[in-house]
C-alpha atoms as a PDB file:
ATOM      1  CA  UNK A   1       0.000   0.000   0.000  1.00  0.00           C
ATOM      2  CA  UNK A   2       2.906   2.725   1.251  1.00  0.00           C
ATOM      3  CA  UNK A   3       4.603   2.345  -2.479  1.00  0.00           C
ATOM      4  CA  UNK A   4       1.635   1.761  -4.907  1.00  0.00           C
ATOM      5  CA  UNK A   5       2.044   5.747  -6.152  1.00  0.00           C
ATOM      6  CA  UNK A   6       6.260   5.136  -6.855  1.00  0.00           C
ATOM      7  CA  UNK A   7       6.431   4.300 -10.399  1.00  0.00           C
ATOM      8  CA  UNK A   8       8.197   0.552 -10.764  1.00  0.00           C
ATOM      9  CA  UNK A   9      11.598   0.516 -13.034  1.00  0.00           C
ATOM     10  CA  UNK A  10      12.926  -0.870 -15.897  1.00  0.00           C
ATOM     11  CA  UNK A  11      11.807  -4.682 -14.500  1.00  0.00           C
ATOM     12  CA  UNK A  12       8.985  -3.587 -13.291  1.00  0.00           C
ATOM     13  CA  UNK A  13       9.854  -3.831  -9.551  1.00  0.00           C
ATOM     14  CA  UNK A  14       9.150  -0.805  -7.416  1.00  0.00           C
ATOM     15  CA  UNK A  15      11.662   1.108  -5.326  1.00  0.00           C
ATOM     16  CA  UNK A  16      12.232   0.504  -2.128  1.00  0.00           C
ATOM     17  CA  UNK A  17      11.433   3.264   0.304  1.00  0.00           C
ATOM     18  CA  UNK A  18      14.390   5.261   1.342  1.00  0.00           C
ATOM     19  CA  UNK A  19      15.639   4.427   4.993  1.00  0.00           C
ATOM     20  CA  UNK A  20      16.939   6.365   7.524  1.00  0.00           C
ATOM     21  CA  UNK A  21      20.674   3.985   9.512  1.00  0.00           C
ATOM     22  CA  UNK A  22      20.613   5.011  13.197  1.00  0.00           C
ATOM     23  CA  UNK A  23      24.069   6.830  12.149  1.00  0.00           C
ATOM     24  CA  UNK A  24      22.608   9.138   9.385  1.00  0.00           C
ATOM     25  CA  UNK A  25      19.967   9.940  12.331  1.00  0.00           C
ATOM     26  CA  UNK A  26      22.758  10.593  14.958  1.00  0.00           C
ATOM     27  CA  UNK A  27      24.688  12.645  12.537  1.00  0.00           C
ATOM     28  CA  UNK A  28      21.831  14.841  10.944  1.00  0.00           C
ATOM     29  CA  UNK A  29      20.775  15.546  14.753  1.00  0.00           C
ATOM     30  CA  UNK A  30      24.390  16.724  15.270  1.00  0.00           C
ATOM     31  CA  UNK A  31      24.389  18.934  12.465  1.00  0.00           C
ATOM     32  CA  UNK A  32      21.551  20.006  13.364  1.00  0.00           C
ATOM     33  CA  UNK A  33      22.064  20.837  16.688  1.00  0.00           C
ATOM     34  CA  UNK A  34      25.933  22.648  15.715  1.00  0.00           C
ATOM     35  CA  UNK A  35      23.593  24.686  13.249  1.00  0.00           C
ATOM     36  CA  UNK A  36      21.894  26.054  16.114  1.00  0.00           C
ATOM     37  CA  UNK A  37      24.480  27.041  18.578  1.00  0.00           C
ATOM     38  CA  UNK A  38      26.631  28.618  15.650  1.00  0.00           C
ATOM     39  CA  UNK A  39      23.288  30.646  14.688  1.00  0.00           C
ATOM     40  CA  UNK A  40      23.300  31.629  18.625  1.00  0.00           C
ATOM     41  CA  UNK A  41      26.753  32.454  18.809  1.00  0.00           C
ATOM     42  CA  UNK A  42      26.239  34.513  15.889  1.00  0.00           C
ATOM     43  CA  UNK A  43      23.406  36.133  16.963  1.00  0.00           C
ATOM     44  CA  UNK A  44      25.052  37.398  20.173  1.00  0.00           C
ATOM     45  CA  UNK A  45      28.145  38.743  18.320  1.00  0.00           C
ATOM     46  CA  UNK A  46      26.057  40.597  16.417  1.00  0.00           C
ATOM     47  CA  UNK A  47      24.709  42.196  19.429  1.00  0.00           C
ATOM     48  CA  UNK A  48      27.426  42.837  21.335  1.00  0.00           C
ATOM     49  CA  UNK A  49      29.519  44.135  18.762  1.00  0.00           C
ATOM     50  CA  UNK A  50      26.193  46.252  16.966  1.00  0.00           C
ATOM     51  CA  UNK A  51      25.282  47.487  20.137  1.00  0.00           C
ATOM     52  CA  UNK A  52      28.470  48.068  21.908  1.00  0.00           C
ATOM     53  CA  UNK A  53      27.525  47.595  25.247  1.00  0.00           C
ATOM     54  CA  UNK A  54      28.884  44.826  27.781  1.00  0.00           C
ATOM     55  CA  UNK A  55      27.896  44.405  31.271  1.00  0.00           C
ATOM     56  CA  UNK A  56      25.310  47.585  31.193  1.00  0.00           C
ATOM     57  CA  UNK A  57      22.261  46.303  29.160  1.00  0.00           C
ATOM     58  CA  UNK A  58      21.738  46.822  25.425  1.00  0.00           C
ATOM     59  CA  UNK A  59      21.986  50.604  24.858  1.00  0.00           C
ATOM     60  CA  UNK A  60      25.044  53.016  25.717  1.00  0.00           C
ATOM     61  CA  UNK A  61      24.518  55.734  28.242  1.00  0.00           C
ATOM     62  CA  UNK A  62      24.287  53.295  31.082  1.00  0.00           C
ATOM     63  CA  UNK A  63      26.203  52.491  34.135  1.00  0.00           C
ATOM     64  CA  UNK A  64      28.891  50.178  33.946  1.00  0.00           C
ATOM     65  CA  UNK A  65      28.766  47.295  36.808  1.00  0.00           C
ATOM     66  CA  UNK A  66      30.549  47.709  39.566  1.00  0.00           C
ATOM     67  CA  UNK A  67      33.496  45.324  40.747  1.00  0.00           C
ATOM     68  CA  UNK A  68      36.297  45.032  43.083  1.00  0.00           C
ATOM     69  CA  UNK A  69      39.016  42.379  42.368  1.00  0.00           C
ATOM     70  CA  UNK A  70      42.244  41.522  43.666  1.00  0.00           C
ATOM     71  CA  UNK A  71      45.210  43.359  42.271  1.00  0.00           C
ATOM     72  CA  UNK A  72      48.026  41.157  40.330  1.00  0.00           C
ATOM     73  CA  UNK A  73      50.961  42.806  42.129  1.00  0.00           C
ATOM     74  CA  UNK A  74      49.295  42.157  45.310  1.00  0.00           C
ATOM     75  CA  UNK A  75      48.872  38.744  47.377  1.00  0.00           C
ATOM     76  CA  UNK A  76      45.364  39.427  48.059  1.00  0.00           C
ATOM     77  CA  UNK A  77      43.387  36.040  47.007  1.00  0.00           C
ATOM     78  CA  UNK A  78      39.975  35.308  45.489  1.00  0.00           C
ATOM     79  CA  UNK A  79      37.580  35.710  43.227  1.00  0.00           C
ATOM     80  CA  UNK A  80      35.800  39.056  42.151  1.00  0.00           C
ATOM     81  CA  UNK A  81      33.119  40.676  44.024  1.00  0.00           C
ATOM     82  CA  UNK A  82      29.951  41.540  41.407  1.00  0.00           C
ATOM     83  CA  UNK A  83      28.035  42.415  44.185  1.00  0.00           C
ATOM     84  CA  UNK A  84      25.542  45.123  42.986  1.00  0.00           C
ATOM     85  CA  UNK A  85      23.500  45.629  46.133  1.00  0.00           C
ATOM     86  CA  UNK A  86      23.281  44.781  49.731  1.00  0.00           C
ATOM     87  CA  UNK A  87      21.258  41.659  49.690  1.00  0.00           C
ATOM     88  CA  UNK A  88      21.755  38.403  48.054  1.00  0.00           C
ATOM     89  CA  UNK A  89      18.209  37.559  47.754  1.00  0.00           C
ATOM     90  CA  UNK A  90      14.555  38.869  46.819  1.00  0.00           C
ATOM     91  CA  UNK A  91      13.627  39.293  50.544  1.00  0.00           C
ATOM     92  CA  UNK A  92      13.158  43.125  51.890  1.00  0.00           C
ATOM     93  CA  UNK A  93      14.195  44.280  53.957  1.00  0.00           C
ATOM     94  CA  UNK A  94      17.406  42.239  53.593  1.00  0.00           C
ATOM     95  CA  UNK A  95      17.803  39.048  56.247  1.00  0.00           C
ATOM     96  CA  UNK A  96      20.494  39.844  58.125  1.00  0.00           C
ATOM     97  CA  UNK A  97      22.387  36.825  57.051  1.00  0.00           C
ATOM     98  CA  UNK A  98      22.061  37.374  53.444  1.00  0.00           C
ATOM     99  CA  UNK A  99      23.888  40.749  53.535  1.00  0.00           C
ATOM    100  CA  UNK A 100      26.880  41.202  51.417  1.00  0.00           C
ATOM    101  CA  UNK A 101      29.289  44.080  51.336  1.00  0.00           C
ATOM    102  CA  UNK A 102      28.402  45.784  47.513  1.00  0.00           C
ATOM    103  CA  UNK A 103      31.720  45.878  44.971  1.00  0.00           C
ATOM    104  CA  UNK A 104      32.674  49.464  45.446  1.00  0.00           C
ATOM    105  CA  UNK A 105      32.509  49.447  48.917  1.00  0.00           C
ATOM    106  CA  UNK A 106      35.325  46.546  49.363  1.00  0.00           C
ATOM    107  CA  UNK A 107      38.453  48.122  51.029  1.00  0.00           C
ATOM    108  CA  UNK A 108      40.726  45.560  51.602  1.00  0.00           C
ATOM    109  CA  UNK A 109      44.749  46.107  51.376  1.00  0.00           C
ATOM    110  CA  UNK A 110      45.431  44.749  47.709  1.00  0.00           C
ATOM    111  CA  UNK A 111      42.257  45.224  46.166  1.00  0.00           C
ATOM    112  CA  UNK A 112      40.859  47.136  43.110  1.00  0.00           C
ATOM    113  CA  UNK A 113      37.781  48.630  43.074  1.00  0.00           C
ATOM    114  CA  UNK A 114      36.625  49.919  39.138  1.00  0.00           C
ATOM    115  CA  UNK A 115      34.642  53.374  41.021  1.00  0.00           C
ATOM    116  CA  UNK A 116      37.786  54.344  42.283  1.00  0.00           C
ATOM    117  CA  UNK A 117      38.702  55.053  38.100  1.00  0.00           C
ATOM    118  CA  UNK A 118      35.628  56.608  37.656  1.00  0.00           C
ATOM    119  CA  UNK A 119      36.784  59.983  38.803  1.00  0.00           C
ATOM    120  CA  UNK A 120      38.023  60.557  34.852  1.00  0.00           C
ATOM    121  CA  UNK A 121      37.577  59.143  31.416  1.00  0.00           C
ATOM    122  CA  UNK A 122      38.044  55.400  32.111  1.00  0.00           C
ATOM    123  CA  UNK A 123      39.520  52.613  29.208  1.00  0.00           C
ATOM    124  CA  UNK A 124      39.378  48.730  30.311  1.00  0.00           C
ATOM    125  CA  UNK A 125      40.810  45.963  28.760  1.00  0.00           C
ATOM    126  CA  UNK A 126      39.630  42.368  29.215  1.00  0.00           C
ATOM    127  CA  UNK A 127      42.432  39.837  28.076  1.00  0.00           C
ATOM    128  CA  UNK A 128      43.614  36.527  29.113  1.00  0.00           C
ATOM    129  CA  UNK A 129      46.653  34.196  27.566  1.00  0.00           C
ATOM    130  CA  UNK A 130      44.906  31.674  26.014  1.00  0.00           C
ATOM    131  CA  UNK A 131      44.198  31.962  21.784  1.00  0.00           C
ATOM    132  CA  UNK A 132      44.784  35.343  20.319  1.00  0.00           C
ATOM    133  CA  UNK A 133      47.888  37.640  20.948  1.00  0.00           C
ATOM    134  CA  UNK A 134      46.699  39.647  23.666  1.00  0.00           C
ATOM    135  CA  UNK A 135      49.731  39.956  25.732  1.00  0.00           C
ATOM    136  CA  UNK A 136      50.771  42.137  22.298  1.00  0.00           C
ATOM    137  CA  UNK A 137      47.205  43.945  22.585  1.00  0.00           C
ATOM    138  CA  UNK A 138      48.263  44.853  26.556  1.00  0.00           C
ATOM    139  CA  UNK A 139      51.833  46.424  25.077  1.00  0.00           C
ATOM    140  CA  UNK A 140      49.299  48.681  23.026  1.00  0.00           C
ATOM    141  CA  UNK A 141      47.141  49.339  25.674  1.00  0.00           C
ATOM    142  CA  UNK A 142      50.315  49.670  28.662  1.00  0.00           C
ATOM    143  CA  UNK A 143      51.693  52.777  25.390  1.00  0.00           C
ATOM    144  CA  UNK A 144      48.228  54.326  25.933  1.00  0.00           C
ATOM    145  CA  UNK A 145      48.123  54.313  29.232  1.00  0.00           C
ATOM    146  CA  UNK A 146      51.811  56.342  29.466  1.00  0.00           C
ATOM    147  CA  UNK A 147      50.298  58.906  26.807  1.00  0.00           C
ATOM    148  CA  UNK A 148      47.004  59.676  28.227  1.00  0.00           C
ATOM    149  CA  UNK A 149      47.374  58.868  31.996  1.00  0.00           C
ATOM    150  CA  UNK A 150      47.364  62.151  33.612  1.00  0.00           C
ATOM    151  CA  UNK A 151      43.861  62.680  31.466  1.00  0.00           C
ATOM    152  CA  UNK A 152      42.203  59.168  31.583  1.00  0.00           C
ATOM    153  CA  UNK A 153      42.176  55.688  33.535  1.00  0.00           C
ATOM    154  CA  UNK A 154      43.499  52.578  32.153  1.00  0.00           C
ATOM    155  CA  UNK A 155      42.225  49.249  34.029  1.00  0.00           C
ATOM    156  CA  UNK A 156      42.929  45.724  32.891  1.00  0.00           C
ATOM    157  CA  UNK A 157      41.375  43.009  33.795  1.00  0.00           C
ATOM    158  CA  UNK A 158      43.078  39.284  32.993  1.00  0.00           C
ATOM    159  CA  UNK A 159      40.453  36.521  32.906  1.00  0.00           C
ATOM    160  CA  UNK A 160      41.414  33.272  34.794  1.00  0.00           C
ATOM    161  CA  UNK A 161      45.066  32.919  34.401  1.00  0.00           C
ATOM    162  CA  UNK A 162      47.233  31.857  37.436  1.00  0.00           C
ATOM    163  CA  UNK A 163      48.718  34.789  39.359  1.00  0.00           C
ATOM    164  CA  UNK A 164      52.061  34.327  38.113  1.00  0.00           C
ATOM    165  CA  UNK A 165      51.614  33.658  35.009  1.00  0.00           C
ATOM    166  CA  UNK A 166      50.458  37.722  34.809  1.00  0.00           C
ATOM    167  CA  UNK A 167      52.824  38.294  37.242  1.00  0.00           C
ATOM    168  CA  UNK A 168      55.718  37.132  35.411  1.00  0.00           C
ATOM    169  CA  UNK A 169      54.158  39.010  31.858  1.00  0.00           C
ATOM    170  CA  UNK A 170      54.243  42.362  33.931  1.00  0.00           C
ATOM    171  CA  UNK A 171      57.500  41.949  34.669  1.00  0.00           C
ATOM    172  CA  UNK A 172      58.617  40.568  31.225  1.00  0.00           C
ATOM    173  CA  UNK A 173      56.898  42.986  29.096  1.00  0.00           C
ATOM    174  CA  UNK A 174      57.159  46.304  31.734  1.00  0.00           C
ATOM    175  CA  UNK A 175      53.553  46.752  31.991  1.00  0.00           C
ATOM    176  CA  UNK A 176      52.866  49.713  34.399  1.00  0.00           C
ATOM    177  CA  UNK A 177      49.412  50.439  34.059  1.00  0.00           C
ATOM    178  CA  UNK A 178      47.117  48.543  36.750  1.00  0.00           C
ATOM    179  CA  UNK A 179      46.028  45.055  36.399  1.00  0.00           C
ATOM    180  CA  UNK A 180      43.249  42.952  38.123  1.00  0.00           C
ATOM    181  CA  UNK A 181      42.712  39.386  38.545  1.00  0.00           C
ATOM    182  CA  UNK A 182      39.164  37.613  37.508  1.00  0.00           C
ATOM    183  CA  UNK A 183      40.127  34.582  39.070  1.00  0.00           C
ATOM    184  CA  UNK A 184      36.802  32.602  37.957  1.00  0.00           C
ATOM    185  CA  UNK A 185      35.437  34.704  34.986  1.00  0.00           C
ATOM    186  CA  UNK A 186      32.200  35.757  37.287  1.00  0.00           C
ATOM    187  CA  UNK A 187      33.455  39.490  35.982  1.00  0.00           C
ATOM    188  CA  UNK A 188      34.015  38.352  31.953  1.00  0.00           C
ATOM    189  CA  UNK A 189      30.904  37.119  32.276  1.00  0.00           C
ATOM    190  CA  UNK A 190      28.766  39.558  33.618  1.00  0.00           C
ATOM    191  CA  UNK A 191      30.974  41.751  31.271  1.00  0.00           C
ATOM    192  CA  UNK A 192      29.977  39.252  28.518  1.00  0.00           C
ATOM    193  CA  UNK A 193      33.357  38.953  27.281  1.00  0.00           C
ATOM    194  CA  UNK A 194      33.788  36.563  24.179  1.00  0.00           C
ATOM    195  CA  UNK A 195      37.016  37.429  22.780  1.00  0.00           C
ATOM    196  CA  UNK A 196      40.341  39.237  23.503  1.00  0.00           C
ATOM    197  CA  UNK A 197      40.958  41.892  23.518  1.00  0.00           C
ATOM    198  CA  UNK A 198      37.815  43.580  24.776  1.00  0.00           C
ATOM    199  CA  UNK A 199      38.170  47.258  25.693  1.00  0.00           C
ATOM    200  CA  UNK A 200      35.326  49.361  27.141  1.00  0.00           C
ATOM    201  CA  UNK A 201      35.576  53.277  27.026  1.00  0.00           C
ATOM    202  CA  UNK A 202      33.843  54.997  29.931  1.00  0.00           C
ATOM    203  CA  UNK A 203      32.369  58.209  30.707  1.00  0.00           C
ATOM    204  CA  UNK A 204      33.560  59.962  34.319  1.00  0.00           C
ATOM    205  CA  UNK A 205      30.828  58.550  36.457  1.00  0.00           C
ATOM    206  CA  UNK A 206      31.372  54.844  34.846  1.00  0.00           C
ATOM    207  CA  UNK A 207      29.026  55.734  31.894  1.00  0.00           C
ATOM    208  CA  UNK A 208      29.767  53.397  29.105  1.00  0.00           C
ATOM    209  CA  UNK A 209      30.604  55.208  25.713  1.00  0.00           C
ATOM    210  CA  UNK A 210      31.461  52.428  23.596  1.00  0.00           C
ATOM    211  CA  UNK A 211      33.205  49.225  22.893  1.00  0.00           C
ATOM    212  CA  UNK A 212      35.636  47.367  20.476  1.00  0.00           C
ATOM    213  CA  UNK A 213      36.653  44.252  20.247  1.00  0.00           C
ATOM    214  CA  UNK A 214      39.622  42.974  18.706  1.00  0.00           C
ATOM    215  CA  UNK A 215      43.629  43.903  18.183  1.00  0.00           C
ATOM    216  CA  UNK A 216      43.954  47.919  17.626  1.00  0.00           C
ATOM    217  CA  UNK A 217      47.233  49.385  16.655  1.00  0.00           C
ATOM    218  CA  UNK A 218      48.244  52.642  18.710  1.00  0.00           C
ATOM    219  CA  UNK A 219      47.051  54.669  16.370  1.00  0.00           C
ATOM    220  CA  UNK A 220      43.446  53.285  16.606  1.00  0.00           C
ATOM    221  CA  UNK A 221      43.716  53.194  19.967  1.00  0.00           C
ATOM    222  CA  UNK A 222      44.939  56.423  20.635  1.00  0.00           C
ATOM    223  CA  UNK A 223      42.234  57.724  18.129  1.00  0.00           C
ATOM    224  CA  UNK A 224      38.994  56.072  20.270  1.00  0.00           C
ATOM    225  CA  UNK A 225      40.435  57.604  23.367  1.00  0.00           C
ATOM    226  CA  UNK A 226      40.315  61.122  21.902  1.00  0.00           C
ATOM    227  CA  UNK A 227      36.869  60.542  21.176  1.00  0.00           C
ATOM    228  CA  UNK A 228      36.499  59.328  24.467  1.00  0.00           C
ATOM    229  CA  UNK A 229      37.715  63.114  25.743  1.00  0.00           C
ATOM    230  CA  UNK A 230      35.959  64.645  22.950  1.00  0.00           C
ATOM    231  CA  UNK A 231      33.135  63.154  24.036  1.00  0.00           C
ATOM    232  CA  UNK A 232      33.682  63.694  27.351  1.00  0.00           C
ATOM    233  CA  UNK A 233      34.226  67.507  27.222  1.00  0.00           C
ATOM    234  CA  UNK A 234      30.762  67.412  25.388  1.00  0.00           C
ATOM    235  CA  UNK A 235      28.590  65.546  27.649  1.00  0.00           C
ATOM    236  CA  UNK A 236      29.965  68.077  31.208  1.00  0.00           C
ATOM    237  CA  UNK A 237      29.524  71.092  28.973  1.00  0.00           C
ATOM    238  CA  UNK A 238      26.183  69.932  28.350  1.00  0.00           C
ATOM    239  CA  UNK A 239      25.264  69.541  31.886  1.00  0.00           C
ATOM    240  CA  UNK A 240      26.770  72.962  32.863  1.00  0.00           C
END
């Protein structure tokens, strides 16, 4: 009944219908499924690098997150602290056991803390030794930082390599310009770093201006962070 409508062949036999081998399953399922997460991957490069905007929402103009981390010339140990708020939980007024101490107010000898650069126009790096050449990236950004420094803030942030690993690079390469430790990659991702380098450009007040991600000679760079002033100048005079 199922092959009465295939026409037969030359000996008059009709075809047999076409079967699916567990394998060819198994492997179109695969396919399938690598289709998908490339289309998602894609989908959220396109946004971050469209919309230029990591760890503050999907428009510019917004506040970056606040962190505190240990510093990579210190000996202070331990992950990041993303805290946003007082209270780790939906419960107000906050339990008194669920109370956390929020990023910017962490003073502990050896930490960073990412308000203390917002006084001025800020630049961050995200970078990390694995793939990529960012350690050439950090030269770039370390020959900014000399330039601009008595005008703008340089942070970088390395994402999950050992302590002296970056400790060993600073002294290598004479890096001078301050570097934190994201011991975990809590702060890449709430950053939503994908790829190194990553460098944000900040408002004073830890407004986010823009991104861009990928290498930058010293010209390029040194070109964004006079927009970043530019900018800068325009935006107080404004508020005047």
């Amino acid at each position: 009944m199922a092959d009465e409508g295939r026409p037969p062949d030359g000996n008059g036999r009709r075809p047999e219908r076409a079967r699916f081998r567990p394998g060819t399953i198994y492997s179109l399922i695969v396919g399938l499924v690598f289709v998908a997460v490339v289309a998602v991957a894609g989908i959220n490069l396109i946004r971050t690098e469209d919309s230029g905007v990591l760890g503050a929402g999907d428009q510019g103009d917004l506040p970056l997150s606040q962190f505190a981390v240990p510093d990579a010339r210190s000996e202070l140990s331990g992950d990041a602290n993303i805290a946003q708020d007082d209270c780790d939980t939906s419960t107000v007024p906050c339990p008194e056991a669920s109370r956390r101490t929020p990023a910017c107010r962490v003073r502990l000898p050896g930490s960073i803390e990412v308000c203390d650069f917002f006084d001025r126009p800020l630049v961050l790096s995200f970078w990390f030794t694995r793939g990529g050449d960012c350690e050439a990236q950090e030269d770039v950004f370390e020959s900014a930082y000399r330039r601009y420094r008595p005008r703008v803030n340089f942070l970088a942030i390395n994402v999950r390599d050992d302590r002296s690993t970056v400790q060993d690079l600073i002294s290598e390469r004479g890096w001078t310009h301050p570097i934190g430790l994201d011991a975990d990659g809590a702060l890449s991702n709430l950053y939503r770093v994908g790829g190194c380098p990553t460098f944000l450009y900040a408002y004073p007040g830890g407004i986010l201006q823009s991104t861009s991600i990928g290498e930058l000679s010293p010209a390029q760079l040194d070109r964004r962070v006079d927009d970043l002033l530019a900018d800068s100048r325009r935006r107080e005079a404004q508020t005047r």
